[in-house]
N, C-alpha and C. Protein backbone atom coordinates (compact mmCIF):
# COMPACT_ATOMS: atom_id res chain seq x y z
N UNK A 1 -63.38 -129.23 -52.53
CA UNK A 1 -63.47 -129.80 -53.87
C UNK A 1 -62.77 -128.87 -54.85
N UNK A 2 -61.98 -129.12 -55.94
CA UNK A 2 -60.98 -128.35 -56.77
C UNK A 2 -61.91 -128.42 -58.07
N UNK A 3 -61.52 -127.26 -58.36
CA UNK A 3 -62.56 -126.60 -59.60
C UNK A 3 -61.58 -126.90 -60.65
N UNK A 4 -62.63 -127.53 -61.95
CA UNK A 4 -61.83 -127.45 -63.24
C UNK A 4 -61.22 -126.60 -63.93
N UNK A 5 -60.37 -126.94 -64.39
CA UNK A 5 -59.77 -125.29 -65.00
C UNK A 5 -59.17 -126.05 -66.41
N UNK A 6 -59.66 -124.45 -67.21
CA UNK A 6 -59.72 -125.26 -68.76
C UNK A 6 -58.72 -123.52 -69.48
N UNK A 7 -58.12 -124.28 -70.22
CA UNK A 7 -56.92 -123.08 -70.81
C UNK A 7 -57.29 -123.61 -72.59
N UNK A 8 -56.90 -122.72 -73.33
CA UNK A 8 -56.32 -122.94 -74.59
C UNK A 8 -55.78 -121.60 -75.84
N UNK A 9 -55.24 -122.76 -76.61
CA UNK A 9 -54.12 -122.23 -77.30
C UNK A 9 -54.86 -122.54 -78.65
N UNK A 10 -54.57 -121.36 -79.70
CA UNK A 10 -54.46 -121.46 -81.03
C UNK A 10 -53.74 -121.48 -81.76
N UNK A 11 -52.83 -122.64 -82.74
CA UNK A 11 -52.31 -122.39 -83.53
C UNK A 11 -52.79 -122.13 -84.94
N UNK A 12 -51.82 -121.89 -85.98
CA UNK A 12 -51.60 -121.81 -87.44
C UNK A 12 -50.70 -123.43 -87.69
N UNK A 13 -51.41 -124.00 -88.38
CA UNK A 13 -50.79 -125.53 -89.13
C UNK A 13 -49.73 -125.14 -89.67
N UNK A 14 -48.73 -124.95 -88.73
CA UNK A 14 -47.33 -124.92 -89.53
C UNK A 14 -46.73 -126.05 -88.01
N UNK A 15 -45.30 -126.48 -88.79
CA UNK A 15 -44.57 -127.11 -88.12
C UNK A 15 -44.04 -126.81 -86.45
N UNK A 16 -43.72 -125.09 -87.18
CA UNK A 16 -43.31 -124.63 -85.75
C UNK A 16 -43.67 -124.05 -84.52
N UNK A 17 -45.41 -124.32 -85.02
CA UNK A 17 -46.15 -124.20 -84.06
C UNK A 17 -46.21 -125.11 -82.44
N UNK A 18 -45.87 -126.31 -83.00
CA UNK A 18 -45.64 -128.01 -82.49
C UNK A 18 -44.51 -127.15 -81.05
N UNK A 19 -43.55 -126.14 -81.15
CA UNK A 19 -42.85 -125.46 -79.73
C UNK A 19 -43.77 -125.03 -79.25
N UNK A 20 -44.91 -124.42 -79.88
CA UNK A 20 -45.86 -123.09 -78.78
C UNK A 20 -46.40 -124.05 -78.10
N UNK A 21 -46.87 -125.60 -78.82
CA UNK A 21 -47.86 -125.99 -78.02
C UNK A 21 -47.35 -126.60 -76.63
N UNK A 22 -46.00 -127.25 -77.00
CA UNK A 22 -45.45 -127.92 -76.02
C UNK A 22 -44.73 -126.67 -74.42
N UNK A 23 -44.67 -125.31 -75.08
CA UNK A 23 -44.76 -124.50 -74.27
C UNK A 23 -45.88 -124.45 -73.19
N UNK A 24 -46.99 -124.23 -74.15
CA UNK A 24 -48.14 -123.66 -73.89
C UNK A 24 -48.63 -124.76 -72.55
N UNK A 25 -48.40 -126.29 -72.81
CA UNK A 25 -48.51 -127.47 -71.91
C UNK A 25 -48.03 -127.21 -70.76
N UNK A 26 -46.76 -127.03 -70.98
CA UNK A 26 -45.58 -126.89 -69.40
C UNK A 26 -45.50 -125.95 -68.87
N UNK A 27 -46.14 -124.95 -69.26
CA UNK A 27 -46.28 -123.60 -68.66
C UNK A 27 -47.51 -123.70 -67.42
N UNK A 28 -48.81 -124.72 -68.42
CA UNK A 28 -50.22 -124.71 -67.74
C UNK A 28 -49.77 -125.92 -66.59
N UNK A 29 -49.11 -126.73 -67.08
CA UNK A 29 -48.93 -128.13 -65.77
C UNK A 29 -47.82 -126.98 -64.55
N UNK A 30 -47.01 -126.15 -64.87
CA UNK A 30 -46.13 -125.55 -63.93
C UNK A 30 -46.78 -124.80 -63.34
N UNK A 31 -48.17 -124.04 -63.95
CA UNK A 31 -48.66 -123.13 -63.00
C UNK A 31 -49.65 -123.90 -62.14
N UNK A 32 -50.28 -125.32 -62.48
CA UNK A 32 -50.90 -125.81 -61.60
C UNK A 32 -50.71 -126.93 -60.60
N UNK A 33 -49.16 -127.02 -60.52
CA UNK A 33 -48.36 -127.76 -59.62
C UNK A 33 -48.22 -128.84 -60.30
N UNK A 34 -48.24 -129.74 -61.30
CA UNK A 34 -48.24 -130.69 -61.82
C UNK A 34 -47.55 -131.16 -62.72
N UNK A 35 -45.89 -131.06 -62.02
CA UNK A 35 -44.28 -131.26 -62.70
C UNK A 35 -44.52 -132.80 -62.51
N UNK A 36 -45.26 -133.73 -62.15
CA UNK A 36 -45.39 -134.82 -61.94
C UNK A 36 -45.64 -135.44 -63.30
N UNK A 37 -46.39 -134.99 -63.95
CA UNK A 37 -47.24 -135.10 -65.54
C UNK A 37 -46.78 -134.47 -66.55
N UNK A 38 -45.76 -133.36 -66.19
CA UNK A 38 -45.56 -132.34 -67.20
C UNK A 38 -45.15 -133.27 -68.55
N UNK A 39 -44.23 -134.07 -68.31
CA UNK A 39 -43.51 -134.72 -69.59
C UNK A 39 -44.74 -135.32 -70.17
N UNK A 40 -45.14 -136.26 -69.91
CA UNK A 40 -46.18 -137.38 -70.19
C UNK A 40 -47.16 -136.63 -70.83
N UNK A 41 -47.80 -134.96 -70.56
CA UNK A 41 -48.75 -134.35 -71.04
C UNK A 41 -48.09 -133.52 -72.10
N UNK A 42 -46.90 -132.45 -71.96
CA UNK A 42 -46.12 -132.47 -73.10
C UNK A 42 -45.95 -133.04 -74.52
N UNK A 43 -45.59 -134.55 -74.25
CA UNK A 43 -45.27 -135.46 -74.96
C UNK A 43 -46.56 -135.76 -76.04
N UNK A 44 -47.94 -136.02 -75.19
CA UNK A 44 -49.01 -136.56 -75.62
C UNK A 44 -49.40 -135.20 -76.75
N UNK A 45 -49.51 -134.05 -76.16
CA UNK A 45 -50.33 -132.56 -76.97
C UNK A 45 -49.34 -132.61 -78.13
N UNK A 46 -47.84 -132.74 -78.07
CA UNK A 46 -46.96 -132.34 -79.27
C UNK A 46 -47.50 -133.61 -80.19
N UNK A 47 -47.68 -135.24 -79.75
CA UNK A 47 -48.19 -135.77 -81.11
C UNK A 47 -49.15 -135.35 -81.39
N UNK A 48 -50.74 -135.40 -80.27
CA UNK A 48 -52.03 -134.81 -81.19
C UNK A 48 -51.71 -133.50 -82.01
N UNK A 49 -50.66 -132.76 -82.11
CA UNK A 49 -51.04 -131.28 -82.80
C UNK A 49 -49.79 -131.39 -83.39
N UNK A 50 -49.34 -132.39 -83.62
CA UNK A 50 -48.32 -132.56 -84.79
C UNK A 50 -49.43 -133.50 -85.81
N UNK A 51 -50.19 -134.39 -85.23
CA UNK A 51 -51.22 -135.17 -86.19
C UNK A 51 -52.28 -134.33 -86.90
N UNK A 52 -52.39 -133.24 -86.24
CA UNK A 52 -53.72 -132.17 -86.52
C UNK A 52 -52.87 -130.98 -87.75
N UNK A 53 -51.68 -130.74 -87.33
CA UNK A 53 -50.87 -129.85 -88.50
C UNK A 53 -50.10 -130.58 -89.61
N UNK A 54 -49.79 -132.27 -89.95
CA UNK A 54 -49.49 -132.95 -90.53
C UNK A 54 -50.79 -132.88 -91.19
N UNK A 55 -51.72 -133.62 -90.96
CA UNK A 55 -52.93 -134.23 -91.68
C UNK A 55 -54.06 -133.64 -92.40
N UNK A 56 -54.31 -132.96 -91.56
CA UNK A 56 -55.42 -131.68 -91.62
C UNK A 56 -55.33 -130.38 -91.95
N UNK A 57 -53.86 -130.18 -91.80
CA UNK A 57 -53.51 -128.62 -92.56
C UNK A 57 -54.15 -127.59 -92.47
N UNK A 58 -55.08 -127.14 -91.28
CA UNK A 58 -55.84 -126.33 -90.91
C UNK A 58 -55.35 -125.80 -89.40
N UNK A 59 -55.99 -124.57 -88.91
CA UNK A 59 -56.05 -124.36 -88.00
C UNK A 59 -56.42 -125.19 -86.44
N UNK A 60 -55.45 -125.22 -85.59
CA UNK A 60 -55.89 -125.84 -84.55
C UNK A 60 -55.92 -125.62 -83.23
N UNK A 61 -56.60 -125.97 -82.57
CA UNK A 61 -56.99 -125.15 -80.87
C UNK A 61 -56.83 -126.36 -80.09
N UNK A 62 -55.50 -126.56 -79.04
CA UNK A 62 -55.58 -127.14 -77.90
C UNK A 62 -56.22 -126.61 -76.61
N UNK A 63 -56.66 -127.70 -76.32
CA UNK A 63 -57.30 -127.40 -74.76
C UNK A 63 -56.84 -128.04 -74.02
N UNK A 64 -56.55 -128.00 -72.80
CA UNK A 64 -55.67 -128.50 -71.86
C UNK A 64 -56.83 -128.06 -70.48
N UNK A 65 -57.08 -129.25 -69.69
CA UNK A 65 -58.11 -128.91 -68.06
C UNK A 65 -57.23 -129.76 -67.58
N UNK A 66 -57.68 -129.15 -66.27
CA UNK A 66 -57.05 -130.46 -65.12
C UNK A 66 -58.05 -130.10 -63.70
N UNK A 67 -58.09 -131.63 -63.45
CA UNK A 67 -59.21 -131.78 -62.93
C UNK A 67 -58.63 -132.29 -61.37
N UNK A 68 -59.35 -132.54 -60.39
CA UNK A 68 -58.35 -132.70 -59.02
C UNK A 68 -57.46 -134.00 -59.31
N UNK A 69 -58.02 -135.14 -60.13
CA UNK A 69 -56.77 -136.26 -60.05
C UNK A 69 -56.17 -136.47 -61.81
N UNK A 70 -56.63 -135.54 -62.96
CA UNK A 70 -56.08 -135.51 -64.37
C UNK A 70 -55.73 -134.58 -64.95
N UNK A 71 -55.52 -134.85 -66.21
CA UNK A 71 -54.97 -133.67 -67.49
C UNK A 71 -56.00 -134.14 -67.98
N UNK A 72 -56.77 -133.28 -68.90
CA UNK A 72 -57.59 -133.61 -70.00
C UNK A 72 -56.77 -133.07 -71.05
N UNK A 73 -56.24 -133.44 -71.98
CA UNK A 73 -55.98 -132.27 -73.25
C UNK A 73 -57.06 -132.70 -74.63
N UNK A 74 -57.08 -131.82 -75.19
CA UNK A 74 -57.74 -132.32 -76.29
C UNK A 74 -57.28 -131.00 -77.70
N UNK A 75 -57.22 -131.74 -78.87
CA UNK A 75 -56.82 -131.17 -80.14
C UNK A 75 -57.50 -131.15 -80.76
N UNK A 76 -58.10 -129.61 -81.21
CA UNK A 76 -59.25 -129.80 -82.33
C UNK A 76 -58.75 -128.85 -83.59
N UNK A 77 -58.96 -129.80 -84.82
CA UNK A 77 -58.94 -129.52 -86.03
C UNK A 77 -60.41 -129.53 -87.11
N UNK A 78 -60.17 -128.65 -88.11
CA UNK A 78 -61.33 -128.68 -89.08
C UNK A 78 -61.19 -129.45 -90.02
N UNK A 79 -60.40 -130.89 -89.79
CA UNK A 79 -60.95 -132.09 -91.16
C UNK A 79 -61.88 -133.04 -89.71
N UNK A 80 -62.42 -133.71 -90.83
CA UNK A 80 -64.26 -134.73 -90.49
C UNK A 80 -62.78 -136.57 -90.60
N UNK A 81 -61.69 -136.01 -91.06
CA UNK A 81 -60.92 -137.38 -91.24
C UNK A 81 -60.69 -138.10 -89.70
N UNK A 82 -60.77 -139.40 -89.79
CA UNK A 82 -60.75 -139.90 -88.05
C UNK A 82 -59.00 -139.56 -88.52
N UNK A 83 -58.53 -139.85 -87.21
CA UNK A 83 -57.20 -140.20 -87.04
C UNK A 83 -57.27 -141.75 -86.70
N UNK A 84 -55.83 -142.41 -87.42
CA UNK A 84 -55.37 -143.92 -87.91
C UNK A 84 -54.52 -143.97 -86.98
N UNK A 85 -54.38 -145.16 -86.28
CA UNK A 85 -53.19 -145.41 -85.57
C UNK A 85 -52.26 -146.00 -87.10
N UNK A 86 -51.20 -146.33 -87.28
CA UNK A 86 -50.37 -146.52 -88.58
C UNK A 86 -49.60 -147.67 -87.44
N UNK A 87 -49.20 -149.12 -88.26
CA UNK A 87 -48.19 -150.21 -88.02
C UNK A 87 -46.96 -149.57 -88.95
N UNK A 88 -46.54 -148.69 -88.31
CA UNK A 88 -44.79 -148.56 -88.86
C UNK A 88 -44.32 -149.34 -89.36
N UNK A 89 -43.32 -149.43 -90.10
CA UNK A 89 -41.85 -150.22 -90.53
C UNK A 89 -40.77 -149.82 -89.55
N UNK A 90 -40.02 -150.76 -88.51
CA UNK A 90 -39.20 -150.25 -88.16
C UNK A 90 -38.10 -149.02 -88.37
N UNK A 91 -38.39 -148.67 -89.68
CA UNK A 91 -37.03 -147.98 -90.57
C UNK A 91 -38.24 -146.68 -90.62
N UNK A 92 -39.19 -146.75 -90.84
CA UNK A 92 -40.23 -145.16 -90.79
C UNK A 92 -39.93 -144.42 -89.98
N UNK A 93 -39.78 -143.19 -90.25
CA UNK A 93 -39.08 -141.74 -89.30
C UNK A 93 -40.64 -141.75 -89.13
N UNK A 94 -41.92 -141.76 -88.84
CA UNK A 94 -43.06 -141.14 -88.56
C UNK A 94 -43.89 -142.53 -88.21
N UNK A 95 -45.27 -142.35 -88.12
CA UNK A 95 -46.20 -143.27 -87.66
C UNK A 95 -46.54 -143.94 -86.36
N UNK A 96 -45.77 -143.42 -85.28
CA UNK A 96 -46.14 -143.47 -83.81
C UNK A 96 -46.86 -142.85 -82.83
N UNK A 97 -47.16 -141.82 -83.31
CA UNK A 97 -47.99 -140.68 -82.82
C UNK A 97 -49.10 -141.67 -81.83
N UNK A 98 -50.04 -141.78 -82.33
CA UNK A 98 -51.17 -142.56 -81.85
C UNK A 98 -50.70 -143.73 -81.17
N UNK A 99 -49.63 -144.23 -81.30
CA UNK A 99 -48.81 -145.72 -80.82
C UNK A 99 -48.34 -145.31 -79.37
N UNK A 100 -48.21 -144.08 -78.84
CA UNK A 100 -47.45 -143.17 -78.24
C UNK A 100 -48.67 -142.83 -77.31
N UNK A 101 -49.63 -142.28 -78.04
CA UNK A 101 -51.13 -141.79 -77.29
C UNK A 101 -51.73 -143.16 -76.39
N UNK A 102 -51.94 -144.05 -77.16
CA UNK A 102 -52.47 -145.20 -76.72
C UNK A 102 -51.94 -145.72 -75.28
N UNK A 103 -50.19 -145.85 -75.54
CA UNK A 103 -49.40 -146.24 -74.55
C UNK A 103 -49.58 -145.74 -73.26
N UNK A 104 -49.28 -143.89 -73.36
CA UNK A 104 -49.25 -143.07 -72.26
C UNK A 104 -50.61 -142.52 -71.57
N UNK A 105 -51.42 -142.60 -72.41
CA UNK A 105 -52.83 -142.40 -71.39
C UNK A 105 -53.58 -143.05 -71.01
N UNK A 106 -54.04 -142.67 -69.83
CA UNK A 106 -55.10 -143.27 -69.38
C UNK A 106 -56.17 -144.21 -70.25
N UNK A 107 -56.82 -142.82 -71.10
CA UNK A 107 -58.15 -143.35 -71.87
C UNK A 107 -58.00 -141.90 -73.12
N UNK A 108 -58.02 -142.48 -74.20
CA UNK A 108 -57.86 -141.54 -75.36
C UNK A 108 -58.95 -142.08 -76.16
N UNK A 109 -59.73 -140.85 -77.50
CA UNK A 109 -60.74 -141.11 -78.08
C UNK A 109 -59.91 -139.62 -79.05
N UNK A 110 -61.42 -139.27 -79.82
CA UNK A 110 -61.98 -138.55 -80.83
C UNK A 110 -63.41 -138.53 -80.80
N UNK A 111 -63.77 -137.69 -81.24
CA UNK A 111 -65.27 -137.42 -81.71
C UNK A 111 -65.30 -136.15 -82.71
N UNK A 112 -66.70 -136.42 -83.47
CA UNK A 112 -66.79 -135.12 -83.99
C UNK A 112 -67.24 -134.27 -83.35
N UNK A 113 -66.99 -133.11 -84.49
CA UNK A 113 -67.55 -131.54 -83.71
C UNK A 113 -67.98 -130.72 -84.52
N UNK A 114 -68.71 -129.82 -84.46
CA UNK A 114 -69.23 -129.10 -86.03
C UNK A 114 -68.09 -128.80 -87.18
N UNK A 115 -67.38 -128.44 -86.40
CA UNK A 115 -66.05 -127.41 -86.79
C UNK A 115 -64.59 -128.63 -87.99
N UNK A 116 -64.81 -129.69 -87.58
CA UNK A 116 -63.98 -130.85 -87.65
C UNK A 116 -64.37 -132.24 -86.63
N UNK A 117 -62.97 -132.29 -85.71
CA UNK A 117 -62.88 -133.27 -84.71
C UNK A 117 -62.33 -132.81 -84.22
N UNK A 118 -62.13 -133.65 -83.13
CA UNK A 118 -61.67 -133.27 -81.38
C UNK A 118 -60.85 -134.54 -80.86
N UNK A 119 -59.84 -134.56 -80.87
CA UNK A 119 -58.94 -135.97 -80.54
C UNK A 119 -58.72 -135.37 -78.87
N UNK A 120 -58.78 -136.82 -78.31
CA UNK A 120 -58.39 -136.48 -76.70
C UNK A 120 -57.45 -137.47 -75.94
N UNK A 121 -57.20 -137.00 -74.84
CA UNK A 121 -56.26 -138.01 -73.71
C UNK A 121 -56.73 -136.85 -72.63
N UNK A 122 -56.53 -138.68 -71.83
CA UNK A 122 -56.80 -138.17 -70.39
C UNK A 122 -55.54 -138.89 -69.50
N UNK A 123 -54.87 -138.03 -68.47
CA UNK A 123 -53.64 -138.63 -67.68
C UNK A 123 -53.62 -138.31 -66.26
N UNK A 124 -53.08 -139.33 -65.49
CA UNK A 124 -53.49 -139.21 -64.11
C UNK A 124 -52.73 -138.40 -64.19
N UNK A 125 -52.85 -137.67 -62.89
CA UNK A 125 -51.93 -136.74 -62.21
C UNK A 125 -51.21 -137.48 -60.51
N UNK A 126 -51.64 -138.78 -60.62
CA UNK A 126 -50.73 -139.23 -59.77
C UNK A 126 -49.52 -140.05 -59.56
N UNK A 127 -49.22 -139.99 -59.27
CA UNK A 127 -47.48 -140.63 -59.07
C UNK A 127 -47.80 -141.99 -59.64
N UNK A 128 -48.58 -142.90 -58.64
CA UNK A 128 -49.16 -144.26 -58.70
C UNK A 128 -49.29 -144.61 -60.03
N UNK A 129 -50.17 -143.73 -60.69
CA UNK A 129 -50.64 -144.18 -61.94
C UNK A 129 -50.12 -143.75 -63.09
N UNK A 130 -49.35 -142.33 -62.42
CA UNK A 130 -47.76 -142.62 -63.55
C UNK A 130 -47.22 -143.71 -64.38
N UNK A 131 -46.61 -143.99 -63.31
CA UNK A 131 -45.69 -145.05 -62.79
C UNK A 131 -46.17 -147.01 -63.40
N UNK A 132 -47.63 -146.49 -63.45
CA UNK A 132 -47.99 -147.59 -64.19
C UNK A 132 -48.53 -147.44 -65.59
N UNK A 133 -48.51 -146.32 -65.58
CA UNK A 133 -48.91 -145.62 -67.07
C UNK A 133 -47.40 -146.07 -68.21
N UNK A 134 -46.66 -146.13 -67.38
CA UNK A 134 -45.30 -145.64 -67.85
C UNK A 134 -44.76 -147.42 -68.11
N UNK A 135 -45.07 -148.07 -67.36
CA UNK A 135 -44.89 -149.61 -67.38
C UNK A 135 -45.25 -150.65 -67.85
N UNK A 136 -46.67 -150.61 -67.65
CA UNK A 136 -47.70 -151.22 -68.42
C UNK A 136 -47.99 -151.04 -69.47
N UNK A 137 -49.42 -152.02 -69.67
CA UNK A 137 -49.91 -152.14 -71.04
C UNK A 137 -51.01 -151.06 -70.74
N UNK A 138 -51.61 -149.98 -71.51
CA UNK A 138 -52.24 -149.26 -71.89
C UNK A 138 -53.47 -149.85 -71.88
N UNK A 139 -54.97 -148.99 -71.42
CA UNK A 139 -56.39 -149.33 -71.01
C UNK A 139 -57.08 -149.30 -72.62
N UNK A 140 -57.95 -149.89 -72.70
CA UNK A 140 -58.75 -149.33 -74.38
C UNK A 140 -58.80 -148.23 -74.41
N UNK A 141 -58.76 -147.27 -75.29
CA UNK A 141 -58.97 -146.31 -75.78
C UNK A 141 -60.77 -146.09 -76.30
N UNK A 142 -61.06 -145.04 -76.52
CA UNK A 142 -62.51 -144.46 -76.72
C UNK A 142 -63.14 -144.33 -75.49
C-alpha cells in the first residue's frame, strides 16, 4: 500500500510567484514519477494561486499530495471570499481560471479554514482517466 505524501510551498502575493509555484508542482510530480499528470497539475496550481494572488492579495501556501491513484493540490489564502467561476466575454484576457479547474479535474471544491480558505482539485494519475479528463465533460465539483 503507498503512503501519502504531502509537500508545500509558500508564497508572497506577487505575480511572480505564479513560476515558483508551477516549479514547485513539476519538480514534486518528477520526483514522484508522475510526468503523466505533470501538465494537467501544473496547469490547475498556476490558476488556483494566480486566483489566490489576484484576489486575495495575501500570502499563500500550496499543498500538493499524491496518493497511489491522484494529485491532491490545494491553495490556501487568508480572504473568507468564496472564489466565482466568471462567464467571460470572448474578448476578456482573464476569467477562466475556475472554467479551466472545473474542466481538468476530477472533483474540485473550497472550504473554509481559520486562516481564510482552502480551494482544491483532485487529478487522476492515470493514463485512462487522463485521457478522459482531457475529452470530456467534467464531474460536479464540491
Amino acid at each position: 500500500m503507498q503512503t501519502d505524501v504531502l509537500r508545500s510551498l509558500a508564497v508572497t502575493p506577487e505575480p511572480e510567484s505564479i513560476g515558483q509555484v508551477r516549479q514547485f508542482v513539476q519538480d514534486c510530480c518528477s520526483a514522484w514519477g508522475l510526468e503523466v499528470a505533470t501538465e494537467t497539475a501544473v496547469l490547475l496550481a498556476s490558476e488556483l494561486a494566480t486566483n489566490a494572488v489576484r484576489y486575495a492579495r495575501t500570502p499563500v501556501i500550496v499543498w500538493l499530495g499524491h496518493r497511489s491513484d491522484r494529485i491532491v493540490l490545494s491553495v490556501e489564502d487568508a480572504s473568507h471570499e468564496r472564489a466565482t467561476a466568471r462567464d467571460p466575454n470572448p474578448l476578456d484576457e482573464g476569467g477562466r481560471g475556475l472554467l479551466l479547474v472545473d474542466a481538468l479535474a476530477e472533483r474540485w471544491g473550497e472550504r473554509d479554514v481559520p486562516t481564510g480558505k482552502l480551494v482544491w482539485a483532485e487529478i487522476s494519475t492515470t493514463r485512462r482517466a487522463l485521457r478522459e479528463q482531457s475529452s470530456g465533460p467534467a464531474a460536479d465539483h464540491g
